[in-house]
N, C-alpha and C. Protein backbone atom coordinates (compact mmCIF):
# COMPACT_ATOMS: atom_id res chain seq x y z
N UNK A 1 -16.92 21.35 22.10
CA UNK A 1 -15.70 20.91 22.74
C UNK A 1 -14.57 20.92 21.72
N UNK A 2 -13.24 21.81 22.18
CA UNK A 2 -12.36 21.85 21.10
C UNK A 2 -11.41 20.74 21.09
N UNK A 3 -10.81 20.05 20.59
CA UNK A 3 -9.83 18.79 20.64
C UNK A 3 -8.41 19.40 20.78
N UNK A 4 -7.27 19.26 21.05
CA UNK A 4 -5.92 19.71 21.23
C UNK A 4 -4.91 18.81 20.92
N UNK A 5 -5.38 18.72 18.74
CA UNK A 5 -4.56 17.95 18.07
C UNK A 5 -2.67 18.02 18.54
N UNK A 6 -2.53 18.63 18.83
CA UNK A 6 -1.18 19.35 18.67
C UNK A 6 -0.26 18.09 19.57
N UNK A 7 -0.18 17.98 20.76
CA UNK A 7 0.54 16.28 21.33
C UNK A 7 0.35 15.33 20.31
N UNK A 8 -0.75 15.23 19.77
CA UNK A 8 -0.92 14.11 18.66
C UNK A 8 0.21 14.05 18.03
N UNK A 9 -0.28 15.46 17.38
CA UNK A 9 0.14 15.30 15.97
C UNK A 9 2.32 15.50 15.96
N UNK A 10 2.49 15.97 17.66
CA UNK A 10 3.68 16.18 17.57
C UNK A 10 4.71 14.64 18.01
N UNK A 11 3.64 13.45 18.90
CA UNK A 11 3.55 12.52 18.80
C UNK A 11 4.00 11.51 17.73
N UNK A 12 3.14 11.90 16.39
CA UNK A 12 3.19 11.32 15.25
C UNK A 12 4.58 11.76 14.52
N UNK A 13 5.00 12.97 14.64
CA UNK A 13 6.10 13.36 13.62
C UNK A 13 7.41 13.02 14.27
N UNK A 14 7.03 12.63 15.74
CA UNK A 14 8.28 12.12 16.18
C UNK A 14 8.70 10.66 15.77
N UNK A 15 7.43 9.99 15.68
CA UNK A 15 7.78 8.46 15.08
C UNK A 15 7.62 8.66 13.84
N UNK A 16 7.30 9.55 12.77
CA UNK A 16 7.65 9.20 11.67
C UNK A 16 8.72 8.51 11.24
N UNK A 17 10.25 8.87 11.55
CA UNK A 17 10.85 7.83 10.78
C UNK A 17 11.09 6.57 11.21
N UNK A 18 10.48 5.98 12.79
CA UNK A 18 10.25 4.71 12.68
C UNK A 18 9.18 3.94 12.03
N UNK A 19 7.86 4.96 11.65
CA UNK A 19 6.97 4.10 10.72
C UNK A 19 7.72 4.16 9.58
N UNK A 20 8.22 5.10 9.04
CA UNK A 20 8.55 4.99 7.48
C UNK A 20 10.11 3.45 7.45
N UNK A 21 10.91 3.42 8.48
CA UNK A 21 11.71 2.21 8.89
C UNK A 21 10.70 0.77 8.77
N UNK A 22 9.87 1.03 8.91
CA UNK A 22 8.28 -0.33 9.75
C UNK A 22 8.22 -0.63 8.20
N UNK A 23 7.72 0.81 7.03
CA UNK A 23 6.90 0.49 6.15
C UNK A 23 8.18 -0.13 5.24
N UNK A 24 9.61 0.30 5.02
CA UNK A 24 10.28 -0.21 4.46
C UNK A 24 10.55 -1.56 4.41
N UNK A 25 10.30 -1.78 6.04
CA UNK A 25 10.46 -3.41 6.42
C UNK A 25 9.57 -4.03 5.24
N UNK A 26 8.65 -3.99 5.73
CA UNK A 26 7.34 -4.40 5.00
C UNK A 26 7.20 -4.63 3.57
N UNK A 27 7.55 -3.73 2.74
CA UNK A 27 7.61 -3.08 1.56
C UNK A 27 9.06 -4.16 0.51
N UNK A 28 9.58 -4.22 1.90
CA UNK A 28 10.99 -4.84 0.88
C UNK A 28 11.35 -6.37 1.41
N UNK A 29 10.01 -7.11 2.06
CA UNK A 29 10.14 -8.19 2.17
C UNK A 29 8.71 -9.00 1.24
N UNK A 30 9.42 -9.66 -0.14
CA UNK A 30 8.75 -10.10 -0.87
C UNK A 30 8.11 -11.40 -0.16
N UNK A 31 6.94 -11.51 -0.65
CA UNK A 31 6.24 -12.92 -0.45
C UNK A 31 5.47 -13.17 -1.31
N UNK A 32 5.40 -13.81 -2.66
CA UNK A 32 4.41 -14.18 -3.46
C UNK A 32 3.83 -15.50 -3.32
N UNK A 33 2.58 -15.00 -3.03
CA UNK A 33 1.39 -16.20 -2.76
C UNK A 33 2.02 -17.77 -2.31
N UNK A 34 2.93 -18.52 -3.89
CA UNK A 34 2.97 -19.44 -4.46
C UNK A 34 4.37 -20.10 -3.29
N UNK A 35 5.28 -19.23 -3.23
CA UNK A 35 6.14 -19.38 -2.47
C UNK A 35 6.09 -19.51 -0.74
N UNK A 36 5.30 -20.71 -0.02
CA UNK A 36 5.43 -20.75 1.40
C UNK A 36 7.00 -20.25 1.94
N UNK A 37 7.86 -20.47 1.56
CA UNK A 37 9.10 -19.97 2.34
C UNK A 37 9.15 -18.23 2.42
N UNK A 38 8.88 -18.04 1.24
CA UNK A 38 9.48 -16.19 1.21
C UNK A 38 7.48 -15.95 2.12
N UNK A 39 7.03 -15.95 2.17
CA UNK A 39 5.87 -15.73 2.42
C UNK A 39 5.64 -16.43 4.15
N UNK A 40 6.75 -17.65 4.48
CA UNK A 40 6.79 -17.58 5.64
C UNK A 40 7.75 -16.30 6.67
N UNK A 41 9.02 -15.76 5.80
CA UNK A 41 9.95 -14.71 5.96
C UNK A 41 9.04 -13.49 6.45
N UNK A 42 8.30 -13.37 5.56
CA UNK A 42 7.07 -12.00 5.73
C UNK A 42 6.15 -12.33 6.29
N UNK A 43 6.00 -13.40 7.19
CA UNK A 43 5.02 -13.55 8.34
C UNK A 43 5.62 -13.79 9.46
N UNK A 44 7.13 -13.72 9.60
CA UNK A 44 8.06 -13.77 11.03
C UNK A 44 8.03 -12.10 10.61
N UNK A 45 8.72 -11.11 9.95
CA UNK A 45 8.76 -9.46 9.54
C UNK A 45 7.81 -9.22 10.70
N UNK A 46 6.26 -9.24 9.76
CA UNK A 46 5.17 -8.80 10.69
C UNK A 46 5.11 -9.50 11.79
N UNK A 47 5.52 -10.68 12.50
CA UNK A 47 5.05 -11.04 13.34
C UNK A 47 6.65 -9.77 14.64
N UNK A 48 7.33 -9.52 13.69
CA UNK A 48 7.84 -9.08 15.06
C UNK A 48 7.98 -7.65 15.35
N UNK A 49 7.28 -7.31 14.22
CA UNK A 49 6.64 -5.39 13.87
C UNK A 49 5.41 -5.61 14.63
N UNK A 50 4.66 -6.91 14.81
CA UNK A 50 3.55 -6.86 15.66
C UNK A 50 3.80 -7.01 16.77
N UNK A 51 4.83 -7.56 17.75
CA UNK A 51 5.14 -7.62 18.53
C UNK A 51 6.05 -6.43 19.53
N UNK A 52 5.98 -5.75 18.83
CA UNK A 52 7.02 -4.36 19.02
C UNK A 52 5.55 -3.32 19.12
N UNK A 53 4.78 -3.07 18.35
CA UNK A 53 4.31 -2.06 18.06
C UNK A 53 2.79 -2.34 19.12
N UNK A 54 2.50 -3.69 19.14
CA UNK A 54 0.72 -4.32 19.88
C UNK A 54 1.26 -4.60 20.94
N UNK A 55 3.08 -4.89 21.29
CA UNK A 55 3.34 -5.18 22.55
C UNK A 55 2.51 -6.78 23.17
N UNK A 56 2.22 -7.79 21.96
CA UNK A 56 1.68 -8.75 21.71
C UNK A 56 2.51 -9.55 20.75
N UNK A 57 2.50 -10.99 21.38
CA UNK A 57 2.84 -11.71 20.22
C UNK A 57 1.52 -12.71 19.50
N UNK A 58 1.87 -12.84 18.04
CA UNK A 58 0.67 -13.49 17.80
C UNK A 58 0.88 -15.08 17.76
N UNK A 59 -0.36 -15.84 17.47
CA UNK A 59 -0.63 -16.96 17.17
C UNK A 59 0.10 -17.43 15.92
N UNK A 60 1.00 -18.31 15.58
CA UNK A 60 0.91 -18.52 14.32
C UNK A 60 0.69 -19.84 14.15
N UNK A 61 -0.51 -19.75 12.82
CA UNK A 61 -0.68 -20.84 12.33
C UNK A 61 -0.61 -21.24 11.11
N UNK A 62 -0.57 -22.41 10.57
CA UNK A 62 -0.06 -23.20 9.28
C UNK A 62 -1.44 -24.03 8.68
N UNK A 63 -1.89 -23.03 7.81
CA UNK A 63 -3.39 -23.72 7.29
C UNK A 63 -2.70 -23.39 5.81
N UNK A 64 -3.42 -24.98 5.01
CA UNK A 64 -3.26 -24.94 3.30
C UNK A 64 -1.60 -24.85 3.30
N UNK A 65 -0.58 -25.07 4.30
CA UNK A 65 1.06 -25.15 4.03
C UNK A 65 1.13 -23.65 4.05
N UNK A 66 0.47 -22.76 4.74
CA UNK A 66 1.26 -21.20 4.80
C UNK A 66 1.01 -20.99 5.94
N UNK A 67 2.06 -19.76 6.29
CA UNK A 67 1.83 -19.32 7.48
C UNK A 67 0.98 -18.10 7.80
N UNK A 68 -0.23 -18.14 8.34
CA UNK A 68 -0.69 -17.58 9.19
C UNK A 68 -0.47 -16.68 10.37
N UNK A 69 -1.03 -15.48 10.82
CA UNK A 69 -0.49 -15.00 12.15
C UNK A 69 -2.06 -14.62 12.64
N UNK A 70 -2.48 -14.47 14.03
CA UNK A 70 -3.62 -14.23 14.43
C UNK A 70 -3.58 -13.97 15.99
N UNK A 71 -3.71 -12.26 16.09
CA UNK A 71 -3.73 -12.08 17.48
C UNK A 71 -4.95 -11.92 18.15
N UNK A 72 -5.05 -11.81 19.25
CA UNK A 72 -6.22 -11.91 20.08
C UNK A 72 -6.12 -10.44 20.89
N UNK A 73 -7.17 -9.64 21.05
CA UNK A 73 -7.17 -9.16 21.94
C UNK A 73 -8.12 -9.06 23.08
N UNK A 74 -7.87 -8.78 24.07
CA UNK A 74 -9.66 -8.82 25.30
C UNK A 74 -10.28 -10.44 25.38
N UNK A 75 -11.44 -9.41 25.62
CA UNK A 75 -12.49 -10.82 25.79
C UNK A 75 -13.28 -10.48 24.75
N UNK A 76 -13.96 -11.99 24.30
CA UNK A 76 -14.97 -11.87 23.30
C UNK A 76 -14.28 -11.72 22.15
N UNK A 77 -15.66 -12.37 21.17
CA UNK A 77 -15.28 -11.89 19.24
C UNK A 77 -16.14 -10.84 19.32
N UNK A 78 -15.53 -9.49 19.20
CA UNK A 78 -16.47 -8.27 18.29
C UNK A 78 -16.04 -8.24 17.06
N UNK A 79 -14.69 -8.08 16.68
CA UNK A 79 -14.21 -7.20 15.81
C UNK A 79 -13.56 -8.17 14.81
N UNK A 80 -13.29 -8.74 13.45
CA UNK A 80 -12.12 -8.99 12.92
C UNK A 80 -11.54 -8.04 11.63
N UNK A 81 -10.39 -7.62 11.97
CA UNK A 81 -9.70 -6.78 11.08
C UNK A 81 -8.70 -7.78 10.32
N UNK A 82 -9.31 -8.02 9.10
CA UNK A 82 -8.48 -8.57 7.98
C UNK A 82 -7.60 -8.28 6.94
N UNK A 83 -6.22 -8.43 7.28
CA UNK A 83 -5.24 -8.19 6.24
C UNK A 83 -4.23 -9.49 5.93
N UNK A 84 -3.89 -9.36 4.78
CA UNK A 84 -2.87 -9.92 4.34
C UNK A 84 -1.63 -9.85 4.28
N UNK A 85 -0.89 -10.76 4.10
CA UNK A 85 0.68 -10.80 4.07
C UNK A 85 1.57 -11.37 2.97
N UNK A 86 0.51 -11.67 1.67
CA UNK A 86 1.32 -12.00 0.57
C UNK A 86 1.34 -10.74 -0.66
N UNK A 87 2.19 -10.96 -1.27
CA UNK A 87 2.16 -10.03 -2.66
C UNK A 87 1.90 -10.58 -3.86
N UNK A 88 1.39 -9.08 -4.75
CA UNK A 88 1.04 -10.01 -5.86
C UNK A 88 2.20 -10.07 -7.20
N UNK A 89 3.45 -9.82 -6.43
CA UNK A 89 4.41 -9.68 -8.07
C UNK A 89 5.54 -11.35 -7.14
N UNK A 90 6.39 -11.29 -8.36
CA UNK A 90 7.04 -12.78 -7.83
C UNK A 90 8.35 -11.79 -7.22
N UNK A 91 9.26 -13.21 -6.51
CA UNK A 91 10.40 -12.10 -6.33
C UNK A 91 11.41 -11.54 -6.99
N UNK A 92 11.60 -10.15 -6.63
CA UNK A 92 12.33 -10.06 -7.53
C UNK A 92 11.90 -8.58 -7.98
N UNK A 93 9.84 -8.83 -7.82
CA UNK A 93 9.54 -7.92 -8.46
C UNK A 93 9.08 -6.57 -8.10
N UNK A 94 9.68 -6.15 -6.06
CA UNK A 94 9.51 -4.99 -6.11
C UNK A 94 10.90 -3.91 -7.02
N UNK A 95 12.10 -4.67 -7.10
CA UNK A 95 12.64 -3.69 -8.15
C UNK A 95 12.03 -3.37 -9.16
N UNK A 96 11.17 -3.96 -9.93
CA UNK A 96 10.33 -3.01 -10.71
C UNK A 96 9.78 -1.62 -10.44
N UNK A 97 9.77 -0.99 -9.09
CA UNK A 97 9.18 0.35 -8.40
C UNK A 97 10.64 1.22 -9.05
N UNK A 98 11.40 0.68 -9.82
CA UNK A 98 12.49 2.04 -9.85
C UNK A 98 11.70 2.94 -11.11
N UNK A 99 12.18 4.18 -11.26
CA UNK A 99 11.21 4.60 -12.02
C UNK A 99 9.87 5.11 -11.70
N UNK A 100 9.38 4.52 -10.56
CA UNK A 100 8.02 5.16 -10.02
C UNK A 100 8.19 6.41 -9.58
N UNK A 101 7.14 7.32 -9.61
CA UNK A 101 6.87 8.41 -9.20
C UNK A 101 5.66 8.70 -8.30
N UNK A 102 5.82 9.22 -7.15
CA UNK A 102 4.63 9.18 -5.79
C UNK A 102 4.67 10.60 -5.81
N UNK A 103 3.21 11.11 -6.41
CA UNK A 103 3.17 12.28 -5.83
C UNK A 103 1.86 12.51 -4.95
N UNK A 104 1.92 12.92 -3.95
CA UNK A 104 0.79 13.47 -2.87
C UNK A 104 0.54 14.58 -2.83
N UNK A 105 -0.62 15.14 -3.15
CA UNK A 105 -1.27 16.58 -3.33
C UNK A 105 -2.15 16.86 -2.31
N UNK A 106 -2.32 17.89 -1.53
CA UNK A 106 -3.17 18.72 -0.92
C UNK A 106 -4.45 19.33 -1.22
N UNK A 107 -5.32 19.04 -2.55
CA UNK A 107 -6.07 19.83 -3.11
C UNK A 107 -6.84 19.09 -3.62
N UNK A 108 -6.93 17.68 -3.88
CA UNK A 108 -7.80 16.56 -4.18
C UNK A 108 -9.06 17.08 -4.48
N UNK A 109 -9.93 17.23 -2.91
CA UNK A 109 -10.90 17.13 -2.34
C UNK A 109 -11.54 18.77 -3.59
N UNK A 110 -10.78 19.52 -3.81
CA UNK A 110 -11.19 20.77 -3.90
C UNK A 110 -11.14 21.00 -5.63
N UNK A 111 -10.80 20.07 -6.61
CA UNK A 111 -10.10 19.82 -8.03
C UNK A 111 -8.79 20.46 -7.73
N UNK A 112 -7.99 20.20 -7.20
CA UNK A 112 -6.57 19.89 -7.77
C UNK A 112 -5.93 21.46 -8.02
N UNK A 113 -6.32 22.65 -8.06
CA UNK A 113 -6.37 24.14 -8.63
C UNK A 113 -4.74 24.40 -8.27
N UNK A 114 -4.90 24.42 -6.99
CA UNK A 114 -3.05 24.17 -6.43
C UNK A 114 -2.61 23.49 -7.43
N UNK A 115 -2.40 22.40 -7.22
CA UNK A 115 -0.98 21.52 -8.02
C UNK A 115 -1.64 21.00 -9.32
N UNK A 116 -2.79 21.21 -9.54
CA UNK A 116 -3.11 20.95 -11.03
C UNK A 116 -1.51 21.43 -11.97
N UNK A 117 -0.79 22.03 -12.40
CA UNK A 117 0.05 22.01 -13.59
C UNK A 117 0.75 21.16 -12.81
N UNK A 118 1.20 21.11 -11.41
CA UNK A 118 2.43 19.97 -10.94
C UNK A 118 1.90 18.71 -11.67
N UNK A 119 0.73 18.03 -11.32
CA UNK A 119 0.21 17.15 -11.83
C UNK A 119 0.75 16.54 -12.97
N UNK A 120 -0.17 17.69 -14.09
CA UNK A 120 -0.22 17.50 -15.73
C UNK A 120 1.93 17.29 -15.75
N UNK A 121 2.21 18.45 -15.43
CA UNK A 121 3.64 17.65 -16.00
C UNK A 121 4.49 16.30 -15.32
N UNK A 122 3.83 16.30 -13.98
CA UNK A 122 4.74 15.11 -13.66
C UNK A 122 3.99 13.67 -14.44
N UNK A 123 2.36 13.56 -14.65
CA UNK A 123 1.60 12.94 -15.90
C UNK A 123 2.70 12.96 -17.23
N UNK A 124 3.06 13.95 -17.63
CA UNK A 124 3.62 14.01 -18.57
C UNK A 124 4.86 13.24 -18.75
N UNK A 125 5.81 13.50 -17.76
CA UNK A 125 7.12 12.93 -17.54
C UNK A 125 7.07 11.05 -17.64
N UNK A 126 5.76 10.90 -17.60
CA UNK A 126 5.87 9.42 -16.71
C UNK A 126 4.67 8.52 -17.89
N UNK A 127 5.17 7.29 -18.28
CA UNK A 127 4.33 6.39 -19.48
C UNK A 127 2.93 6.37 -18.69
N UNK A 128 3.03 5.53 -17.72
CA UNK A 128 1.20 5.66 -16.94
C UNK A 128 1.21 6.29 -15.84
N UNK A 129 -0.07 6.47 -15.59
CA UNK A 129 -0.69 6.95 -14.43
C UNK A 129 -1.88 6.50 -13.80
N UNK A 130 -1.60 6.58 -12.28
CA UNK A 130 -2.49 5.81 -11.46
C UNK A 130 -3.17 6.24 -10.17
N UNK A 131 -4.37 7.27 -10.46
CA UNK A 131 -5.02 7.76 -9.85
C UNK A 131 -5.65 6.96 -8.41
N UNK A 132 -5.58 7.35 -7.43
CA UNK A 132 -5.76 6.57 -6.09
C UNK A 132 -7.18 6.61 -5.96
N UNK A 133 -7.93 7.82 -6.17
CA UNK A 133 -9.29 8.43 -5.76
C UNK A 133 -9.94 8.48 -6.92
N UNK A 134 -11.41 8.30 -7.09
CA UNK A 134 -12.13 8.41 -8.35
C UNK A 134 -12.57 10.01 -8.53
N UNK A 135 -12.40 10.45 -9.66
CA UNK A 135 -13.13 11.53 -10.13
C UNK A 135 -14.46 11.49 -9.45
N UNK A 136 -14.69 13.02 -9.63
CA UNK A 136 -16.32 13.49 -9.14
C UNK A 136 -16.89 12.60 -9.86
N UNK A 137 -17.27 11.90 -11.14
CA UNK A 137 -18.32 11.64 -12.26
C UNK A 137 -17.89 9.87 -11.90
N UNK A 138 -17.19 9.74 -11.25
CA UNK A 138 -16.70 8.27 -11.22
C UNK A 138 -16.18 7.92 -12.65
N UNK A 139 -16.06 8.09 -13.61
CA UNK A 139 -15.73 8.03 -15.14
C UNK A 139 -14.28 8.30 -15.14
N UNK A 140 -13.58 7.84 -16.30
CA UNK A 140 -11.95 7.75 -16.01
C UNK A 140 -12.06 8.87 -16.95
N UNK A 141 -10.83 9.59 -16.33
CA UNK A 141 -9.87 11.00 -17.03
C UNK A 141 -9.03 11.23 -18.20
N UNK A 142 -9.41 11.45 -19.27
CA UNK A 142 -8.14 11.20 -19.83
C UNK A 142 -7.45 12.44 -19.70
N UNK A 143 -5.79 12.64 -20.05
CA UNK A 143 -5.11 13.81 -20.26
C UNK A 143 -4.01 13.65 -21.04
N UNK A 144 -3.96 13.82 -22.31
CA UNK A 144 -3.49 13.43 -22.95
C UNK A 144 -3.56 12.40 -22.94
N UNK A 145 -2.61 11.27 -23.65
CA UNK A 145 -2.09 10.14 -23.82
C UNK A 145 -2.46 9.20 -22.66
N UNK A 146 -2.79 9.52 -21.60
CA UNK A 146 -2.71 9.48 -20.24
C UNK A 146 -4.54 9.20 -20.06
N UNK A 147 -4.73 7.97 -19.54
CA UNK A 147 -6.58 7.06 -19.22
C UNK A 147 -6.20 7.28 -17.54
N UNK A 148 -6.52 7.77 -16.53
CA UNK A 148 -6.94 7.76 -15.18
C UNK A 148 -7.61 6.57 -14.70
N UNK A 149 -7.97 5.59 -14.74
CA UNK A 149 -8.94 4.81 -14.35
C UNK A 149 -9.39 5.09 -12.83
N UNK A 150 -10.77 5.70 -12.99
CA UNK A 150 -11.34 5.95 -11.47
C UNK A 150 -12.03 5.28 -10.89
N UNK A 151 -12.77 4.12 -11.11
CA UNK A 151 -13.52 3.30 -10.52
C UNK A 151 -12.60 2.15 -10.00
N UNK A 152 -13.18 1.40 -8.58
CA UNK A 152 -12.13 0.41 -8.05
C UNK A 152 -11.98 -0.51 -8.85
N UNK A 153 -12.93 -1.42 -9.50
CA UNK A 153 -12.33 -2.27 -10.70
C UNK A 153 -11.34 -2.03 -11.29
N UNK A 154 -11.70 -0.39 -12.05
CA UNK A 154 -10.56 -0.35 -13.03
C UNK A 154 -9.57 0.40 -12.58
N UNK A 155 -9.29 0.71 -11.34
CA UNK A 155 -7.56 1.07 -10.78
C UNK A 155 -7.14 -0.43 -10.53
N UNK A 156 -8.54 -1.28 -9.82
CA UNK A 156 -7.33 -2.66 -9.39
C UNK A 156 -6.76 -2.84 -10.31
N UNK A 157 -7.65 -3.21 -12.18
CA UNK A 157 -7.14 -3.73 -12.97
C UNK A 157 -6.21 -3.29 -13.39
N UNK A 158 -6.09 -1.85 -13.42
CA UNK A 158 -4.77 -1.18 -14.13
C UNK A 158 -3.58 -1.54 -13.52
N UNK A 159 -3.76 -1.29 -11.80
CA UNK A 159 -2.67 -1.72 -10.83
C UNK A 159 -1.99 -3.05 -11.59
N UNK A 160 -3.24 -3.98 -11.47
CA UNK A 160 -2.58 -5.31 -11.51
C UNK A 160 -2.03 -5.56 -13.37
N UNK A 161 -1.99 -4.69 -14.11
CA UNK A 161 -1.55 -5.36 -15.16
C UNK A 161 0.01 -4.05 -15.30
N UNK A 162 0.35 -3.04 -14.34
CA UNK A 162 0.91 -1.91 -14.41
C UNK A 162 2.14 -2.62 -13.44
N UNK A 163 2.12 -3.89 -12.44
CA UNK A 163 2.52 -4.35 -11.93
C UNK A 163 2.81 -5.63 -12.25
N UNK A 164 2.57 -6.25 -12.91
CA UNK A 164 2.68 -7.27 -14.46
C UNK A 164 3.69 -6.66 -15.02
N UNK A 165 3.66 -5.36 -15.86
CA UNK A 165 4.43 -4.98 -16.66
C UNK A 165 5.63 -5.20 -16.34
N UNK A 166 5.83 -4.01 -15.23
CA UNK A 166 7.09 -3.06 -13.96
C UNK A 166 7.94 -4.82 -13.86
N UNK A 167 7.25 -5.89 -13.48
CA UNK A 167 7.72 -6.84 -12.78
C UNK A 167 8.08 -7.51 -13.75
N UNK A 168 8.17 -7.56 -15.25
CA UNK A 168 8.62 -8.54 -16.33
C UNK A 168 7.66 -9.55 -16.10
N UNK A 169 6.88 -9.75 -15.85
CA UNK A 169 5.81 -11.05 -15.49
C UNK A 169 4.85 -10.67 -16.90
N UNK A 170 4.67 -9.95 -17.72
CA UNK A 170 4.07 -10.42 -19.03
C UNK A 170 4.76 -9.80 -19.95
N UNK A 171 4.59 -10.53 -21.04
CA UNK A 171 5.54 -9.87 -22.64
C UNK A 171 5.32 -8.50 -22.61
């Protein structure tokens, strides 16, 4: 049986720039942990990106002095899909992303043969780098000057001390 991606996918490129509008929302409303107010701000955000998009409004609740959101759908507990709504830099600290560089490649899966030199020089251009996917060997990369960390430990850890840095939150 053949599938007839094509409505989908023409579907999807029509709302692209309201998801990429959604993800900005999202993206540029700080909430660090510690702070119930900015962290209540980014649980009204999502609560009304959830309400737009699930055509649902959720529950909100106030456990430990934060706010909570929790929708229901149907009958019955099958399923719970767990995410969060706090960040881990203080505010202030997604301006630290200036300077970042996002590149998305096509060739992952296959070593990289395509954009392998795009890679190495945009690596080059840039102090770290932060590999999303682990190497075949699971073992980190070096290239030049440049440690890959491929295992999830050590991307979280890199993340989280690469996001430390960016954010002035350590010497």
């Amino acid at each position: 049986m053949t599938v007839d991606t094509a409505p989908r996918l023409e579907r999807l490129t029509r709302s692209l720039p309201s998801m990429l509008a959604d993800l900005e929302t999202l993206v540029r409303c700080e909430s660090p942990t510690g702070d119930p107010s900015a962290t209540s701000r980014c649980a009204d955000a999502v609560a009304e990106l959830g309400i737009r998009l699930l055509r649902s409004h959720p529950q909100r609740l106030e456990h430990g002095g934060a706010a909570q959101l929790r929708w229901r759908f149907g009958r019955g507990d099958r399923v719970l899909l767990l995410g969060h709504l706090d960040t881990v830099w203080p505010l202030g600290g997604s301006d630290a992303l200036d300077g970042a560089t996002v590149l998305i490649t096509t060739d992952e899966e296959v070593g990289s043969s395509a954009a392998r030199t795009l890679i190495q020089d945009e690596a080059r251009r840039n102090q770290a780098v932060l590999v999303l996917e682990a190497s075949a060997d699971g073992g980190a990369h070096a290239e030049g000057e440049h440690v890959l960390a491929s295992s999830m430990p050590e991307r979280a850890a890199l993340l989280a001390e690469l996001v430390a840095d960016l954010a002035g939150a350590r010497p």
